[in-house]
Protein backbone atom coordinates (compact mmCIF):
# COMPACT_ATOMS: atom_id res chain seq x y z
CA UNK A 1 -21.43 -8.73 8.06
CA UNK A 2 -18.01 -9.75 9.73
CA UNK A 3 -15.01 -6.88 9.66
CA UNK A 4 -11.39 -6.93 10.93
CA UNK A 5 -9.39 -4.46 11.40
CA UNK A 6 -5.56 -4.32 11.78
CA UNK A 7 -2.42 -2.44 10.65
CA UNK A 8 0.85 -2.63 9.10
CA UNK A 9 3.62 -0.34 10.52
CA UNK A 10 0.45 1.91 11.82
CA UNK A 11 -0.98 1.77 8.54
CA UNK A 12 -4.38 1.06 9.20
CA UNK A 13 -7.00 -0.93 7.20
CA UNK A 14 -10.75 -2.23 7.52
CA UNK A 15 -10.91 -6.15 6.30
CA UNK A 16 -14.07 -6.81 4.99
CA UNK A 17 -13.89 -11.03 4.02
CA UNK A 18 -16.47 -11.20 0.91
CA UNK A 19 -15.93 -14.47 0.14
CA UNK A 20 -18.68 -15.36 -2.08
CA UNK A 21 -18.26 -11.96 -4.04
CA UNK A 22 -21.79 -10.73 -3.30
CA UNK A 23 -20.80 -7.28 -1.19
CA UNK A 24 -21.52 -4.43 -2.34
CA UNK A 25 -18.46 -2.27 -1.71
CA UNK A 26 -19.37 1.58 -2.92
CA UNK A 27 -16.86 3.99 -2.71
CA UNK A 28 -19.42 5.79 -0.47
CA UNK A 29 -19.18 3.09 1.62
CA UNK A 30 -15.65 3.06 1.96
CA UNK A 31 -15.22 6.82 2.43
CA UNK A 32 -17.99 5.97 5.29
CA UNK A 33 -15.82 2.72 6.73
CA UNK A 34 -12.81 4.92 6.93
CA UNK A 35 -14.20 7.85 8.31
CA UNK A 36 -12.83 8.02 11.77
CA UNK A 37 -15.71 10.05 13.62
CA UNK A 38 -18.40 8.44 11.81
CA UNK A 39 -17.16 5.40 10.90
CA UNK A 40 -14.46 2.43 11.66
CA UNK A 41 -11.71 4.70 10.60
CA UNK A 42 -8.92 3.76 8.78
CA UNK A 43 -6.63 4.58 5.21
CA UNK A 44 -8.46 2.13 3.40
CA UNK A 45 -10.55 -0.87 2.81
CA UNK A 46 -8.85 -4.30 2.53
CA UNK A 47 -11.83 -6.78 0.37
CA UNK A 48 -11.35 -9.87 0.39
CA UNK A 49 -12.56 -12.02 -2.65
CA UNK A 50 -11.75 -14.38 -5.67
CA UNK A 51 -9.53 -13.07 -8.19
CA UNK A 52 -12.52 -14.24 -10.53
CA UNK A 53 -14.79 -12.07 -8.91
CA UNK A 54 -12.65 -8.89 -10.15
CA UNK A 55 -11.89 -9.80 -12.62
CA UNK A 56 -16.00 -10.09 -14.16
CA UNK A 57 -15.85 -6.52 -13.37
CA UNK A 58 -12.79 -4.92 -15.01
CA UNK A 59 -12.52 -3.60 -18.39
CA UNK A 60 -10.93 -5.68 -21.24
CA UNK A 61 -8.07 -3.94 -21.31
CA UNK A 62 -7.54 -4.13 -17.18
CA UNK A 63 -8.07 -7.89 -17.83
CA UNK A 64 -5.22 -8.45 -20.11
CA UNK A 65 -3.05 -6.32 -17.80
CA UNK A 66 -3.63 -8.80 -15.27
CA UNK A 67 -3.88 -12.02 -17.32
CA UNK A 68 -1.37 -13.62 -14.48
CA UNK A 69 -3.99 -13.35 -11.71
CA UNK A 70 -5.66 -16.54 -10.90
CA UNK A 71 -9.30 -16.19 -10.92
CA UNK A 72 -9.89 -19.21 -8.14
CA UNK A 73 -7.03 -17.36 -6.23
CA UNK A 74 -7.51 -14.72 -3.07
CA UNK A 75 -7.31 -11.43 -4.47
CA UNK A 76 -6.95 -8.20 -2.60
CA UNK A 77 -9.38 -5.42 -3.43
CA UNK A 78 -7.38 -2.81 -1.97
CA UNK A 79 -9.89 0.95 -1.79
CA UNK A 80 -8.23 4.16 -0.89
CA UNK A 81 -9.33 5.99 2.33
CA UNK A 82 -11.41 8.16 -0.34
CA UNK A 83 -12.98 5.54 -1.97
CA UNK A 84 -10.67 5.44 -4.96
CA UNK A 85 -9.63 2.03 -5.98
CA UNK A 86 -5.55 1.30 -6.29
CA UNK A 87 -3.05 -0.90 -8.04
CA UNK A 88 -1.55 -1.88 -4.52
CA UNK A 89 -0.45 -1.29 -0.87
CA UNK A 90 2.36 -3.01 0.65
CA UNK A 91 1.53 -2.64 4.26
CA UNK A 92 -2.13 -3.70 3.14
CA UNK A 93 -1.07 -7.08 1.59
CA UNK A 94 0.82 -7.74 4.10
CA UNK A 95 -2.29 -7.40 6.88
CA UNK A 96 -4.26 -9.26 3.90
CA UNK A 97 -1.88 -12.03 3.70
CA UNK A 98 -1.71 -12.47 7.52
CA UNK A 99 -5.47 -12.54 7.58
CA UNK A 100 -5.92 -15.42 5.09
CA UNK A 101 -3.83 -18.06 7.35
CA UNK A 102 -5.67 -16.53 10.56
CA UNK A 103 -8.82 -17.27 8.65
CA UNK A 104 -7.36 -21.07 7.34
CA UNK A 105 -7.94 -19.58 4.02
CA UNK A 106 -3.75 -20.00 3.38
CA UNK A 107 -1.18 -22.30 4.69
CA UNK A 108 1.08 -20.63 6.94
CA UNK A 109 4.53 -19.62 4.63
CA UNK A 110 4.38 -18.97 1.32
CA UNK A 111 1.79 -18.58 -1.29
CA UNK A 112 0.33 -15.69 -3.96
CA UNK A 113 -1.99 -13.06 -3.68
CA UNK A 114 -3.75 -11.19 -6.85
CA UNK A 115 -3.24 -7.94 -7.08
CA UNK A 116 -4.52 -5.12 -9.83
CA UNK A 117 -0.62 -5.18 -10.20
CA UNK A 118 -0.59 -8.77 -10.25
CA UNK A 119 0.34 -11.45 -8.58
CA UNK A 120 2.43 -11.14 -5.66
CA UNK A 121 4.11 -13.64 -3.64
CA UNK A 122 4.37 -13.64 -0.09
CA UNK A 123 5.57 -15.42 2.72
CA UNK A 124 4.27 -15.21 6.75
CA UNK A 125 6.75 -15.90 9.76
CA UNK A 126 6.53 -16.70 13.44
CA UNK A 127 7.07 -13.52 14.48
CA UNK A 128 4.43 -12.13 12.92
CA UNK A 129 6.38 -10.58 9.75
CA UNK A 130 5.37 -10.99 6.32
CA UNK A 131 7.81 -10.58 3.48
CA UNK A 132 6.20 -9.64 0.44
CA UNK A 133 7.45 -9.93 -3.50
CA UNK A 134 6.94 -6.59 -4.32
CA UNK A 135 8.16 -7.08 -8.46
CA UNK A 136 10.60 -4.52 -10.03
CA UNK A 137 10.55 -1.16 -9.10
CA UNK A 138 10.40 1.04 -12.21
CA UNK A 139 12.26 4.55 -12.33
CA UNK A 140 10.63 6.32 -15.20
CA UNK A 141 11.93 10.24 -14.64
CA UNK A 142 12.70 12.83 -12.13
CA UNK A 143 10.55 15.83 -10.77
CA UNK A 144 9.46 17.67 -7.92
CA UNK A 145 7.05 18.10 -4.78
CA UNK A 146 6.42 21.13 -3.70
CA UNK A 147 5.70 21.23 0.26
CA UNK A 148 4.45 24.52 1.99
CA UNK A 149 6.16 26.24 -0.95
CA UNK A 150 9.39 24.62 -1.39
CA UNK A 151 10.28 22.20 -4.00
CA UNK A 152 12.16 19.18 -3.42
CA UNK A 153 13.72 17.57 -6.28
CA UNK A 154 12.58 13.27 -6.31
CA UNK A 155 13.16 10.24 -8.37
CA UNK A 156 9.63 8.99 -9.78
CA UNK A 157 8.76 5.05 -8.74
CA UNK A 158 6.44 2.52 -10.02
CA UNK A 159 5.97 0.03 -7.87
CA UNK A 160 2.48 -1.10 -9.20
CA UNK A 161 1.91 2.30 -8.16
CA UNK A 162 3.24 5.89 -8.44
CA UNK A 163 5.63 7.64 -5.93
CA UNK A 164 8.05 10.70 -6.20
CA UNK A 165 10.71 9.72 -3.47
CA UNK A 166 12.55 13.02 -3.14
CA UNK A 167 15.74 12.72 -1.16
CA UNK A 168 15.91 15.74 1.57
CA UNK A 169 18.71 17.03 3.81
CA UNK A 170 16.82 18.03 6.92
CA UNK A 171 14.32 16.12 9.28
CA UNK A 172 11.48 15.12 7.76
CA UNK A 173 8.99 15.32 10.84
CA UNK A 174 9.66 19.21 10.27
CA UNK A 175 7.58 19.42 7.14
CA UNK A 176 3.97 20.35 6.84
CA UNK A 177 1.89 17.32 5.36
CA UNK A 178 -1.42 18.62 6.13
CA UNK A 179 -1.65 19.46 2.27
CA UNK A 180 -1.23 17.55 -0.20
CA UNK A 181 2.14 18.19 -1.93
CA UNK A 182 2.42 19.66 -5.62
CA UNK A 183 3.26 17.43 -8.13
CA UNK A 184 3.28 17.35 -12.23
CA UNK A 185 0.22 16.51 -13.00
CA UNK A 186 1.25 15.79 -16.77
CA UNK A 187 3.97 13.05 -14.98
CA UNK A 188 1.41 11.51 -12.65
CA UNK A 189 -2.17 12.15 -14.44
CA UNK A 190 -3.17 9.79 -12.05
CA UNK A 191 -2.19 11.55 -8.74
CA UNK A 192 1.69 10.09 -6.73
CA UNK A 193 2.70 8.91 -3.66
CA UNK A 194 5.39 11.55 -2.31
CA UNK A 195 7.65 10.32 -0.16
CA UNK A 196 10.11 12.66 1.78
CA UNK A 197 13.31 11.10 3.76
CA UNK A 198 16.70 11.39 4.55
CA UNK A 199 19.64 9.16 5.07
CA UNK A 200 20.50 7.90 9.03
CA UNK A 201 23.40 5.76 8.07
CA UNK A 202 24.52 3.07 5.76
CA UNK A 203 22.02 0.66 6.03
CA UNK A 204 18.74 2.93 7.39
CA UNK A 205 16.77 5.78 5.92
CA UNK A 206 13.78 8.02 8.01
CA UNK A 207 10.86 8.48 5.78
CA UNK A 208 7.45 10.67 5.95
CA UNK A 209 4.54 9.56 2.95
CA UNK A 210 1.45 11.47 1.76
CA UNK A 211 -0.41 9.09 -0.09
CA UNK A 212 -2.80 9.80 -2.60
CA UNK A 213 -6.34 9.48 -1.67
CA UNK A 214 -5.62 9.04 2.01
CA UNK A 215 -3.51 12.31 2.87
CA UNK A 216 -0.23 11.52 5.47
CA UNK A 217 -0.55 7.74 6.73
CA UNK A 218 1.81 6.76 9.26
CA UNK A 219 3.71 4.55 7.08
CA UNK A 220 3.31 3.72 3.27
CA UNK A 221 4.75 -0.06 2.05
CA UNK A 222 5.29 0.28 -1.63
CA UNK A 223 6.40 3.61 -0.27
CA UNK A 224 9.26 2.04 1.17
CA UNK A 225 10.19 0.41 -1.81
CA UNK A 226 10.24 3.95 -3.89
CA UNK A 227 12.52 5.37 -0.91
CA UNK A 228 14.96 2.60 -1.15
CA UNK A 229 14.55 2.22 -5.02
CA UNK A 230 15.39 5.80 -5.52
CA UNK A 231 18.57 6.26 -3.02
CA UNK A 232 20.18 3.87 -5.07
CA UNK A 233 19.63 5.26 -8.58
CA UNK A 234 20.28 8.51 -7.15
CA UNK A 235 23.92 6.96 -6.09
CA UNK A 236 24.50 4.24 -9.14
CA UNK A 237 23.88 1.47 -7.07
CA UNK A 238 21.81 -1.28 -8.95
CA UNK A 239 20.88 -3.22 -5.64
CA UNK A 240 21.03 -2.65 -1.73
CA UNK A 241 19.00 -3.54 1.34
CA UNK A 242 17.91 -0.71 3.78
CA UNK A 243 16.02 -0.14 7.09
CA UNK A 244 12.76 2.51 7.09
CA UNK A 245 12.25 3.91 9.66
CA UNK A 246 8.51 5.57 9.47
CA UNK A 247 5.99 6.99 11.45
CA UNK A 248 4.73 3.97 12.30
CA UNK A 249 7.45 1.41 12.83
CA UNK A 250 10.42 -0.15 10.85
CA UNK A 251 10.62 -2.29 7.79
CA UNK A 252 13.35 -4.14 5.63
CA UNK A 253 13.42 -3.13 1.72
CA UNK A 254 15.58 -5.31 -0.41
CA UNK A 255 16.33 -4.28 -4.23
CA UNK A 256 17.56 -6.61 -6.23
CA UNK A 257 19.00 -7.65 -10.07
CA UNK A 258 14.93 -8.69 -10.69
CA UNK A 259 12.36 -7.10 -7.87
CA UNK A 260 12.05 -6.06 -4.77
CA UNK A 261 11.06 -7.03 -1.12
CA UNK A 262 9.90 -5.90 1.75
CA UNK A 263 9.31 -7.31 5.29
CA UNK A 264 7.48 -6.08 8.13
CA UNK A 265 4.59 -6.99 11.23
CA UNK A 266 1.53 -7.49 10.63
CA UNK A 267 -1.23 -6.93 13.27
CA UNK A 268 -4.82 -8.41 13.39
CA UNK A 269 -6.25 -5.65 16.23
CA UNK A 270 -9.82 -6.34 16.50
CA UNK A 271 -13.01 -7.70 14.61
CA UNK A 272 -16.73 -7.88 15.14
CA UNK A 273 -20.07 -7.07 13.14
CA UNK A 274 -21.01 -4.08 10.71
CA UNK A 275 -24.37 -2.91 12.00
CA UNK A 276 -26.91 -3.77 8.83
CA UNK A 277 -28.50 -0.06 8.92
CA UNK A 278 -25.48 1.57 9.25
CA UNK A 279 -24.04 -0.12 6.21
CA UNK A 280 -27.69 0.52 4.01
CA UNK A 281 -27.04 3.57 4.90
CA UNK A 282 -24.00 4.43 3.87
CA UNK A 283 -24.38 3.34 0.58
């Protein structure tokens, strides 16, 4: 049972190629995979399978949601560090994208992945970059996080996903992520992405993320997007490119009239063979 593993701005995934859609991800397994004493570890699980192969298992209404998706397509099964499954991760699908055209499963440049956001398109460089077509990213209200007792008034995101980006004045490697931030729980039933940053000059922001089902990860892609995405709302700017500066590494974020991008490395690390008891059991 092969498994990569590789990471995105420090982001750090397990790549488990399934591609005739027989394995038998549980989120047990997952939480096991990512467990970094007892496992792989990682902040999630990167499956990779036909977009038909998800799509046999969602609900009717999950299916209409993602009617665009190509069922003989690659589709990215993205599972949270806790075994949670979620609409998307930038720095994932940009490891997963990477992976296809080491694997020959993708022409190097540009082609789509299926997401349970959709279909995104994306495009691999020489360098090692990917640049990702991240769609629009959504504001749909304002509230807080509250970190080690302080609140912090944000912008919320979609970006396939939820995030509160909450524009701060001081240094963000001076908070306490350890817990999870408060958050409405009436805005986000679901659980958010809070990201925390500050402006470093015109065209660069610094950014820390607690991501939901993980905890703090080192860098957060769709993340990213919320930062950018909600320093220009907050300044009644429709459009704007920025540097992030994270944890982790640097990317580019580019809002525009219609969507969103973002480009950043990609990094294949290692890959080998899941032991067969270990994975039984896991389960």
């Amino acid at each position: 049972m092969e498994f990569l593993k590789g990471h995105g701005t420090e982001n750090d995934f397990v790549v488990l190629p399934d591609l005739d859609g027989t394995l038998d991800l549980t989120a047990a397994r997952v939480r096991a995979l990512c467990d970094r004493n007892r496992g792989l570890g990682a902040d999630g699980v990167l499956r990779v399978v036909k977009g038909s192969v998800v799509l046999d298992t969602e609900t009717e209404d999950a299916r209409r949601r993602l009617a665009d998706v190509d069922p003989d397509g690659w589709f990215m099964d993205y599972r949270n560090a806790d075994g949670s499954i979620a609409e998307m991760c930038g720095n994932g699908l940009r490891l997963f994208a990477a992976y296809l055209v080491d694997a020959g499963l993708a022409e190097a440049g540009e082609f789509v992945v299926g997401t349970r956001s959709g279909p995104k398109p994306v495009r691999t460089h020489e360098d090692g970059s990917v640049t990702l077509h991240m769609g629009p990213a959504r504001v749909f209200g304002r509230s807080q996080a509250t970190v080690s007792g302080e609140a912090y008034p944000g912008v919320a995101i979609d970006v396939g996903n939820p995030h509160l980006a909450c524009l701060i004045d001081g240094d963000p490697t001076d908070l306490d992520l350890t817990v999870p931030p408060g958050h409405d729980p009436v805005l986000f039933p679901h659980g958010v992405n809070v990201e925390l940053f500050r402006r470093k000059g015109p065209d660069a922001i610094q950014m820390r993320v607690h991501e939901r089902g993980v905890g703090e990860t080192r860098s957060c892609g769709t993340g990213t997007v919320a930062a950018v995405a909600a320093l220009l709302h907050l300044v009644d700017e429709p459009t704007g490119t920025s540097y992030v500066d994270v944890l982790g590494g640097r990317v580019r974020v580019e809002i525009t009239e219609d969507g969103s991008t973002l480009t950043g490395p990609a990094v294949l690390v290692a890959r080998g063979q899941l032991d067969r008891r270990w994975w039984e059991s896991a389960s």
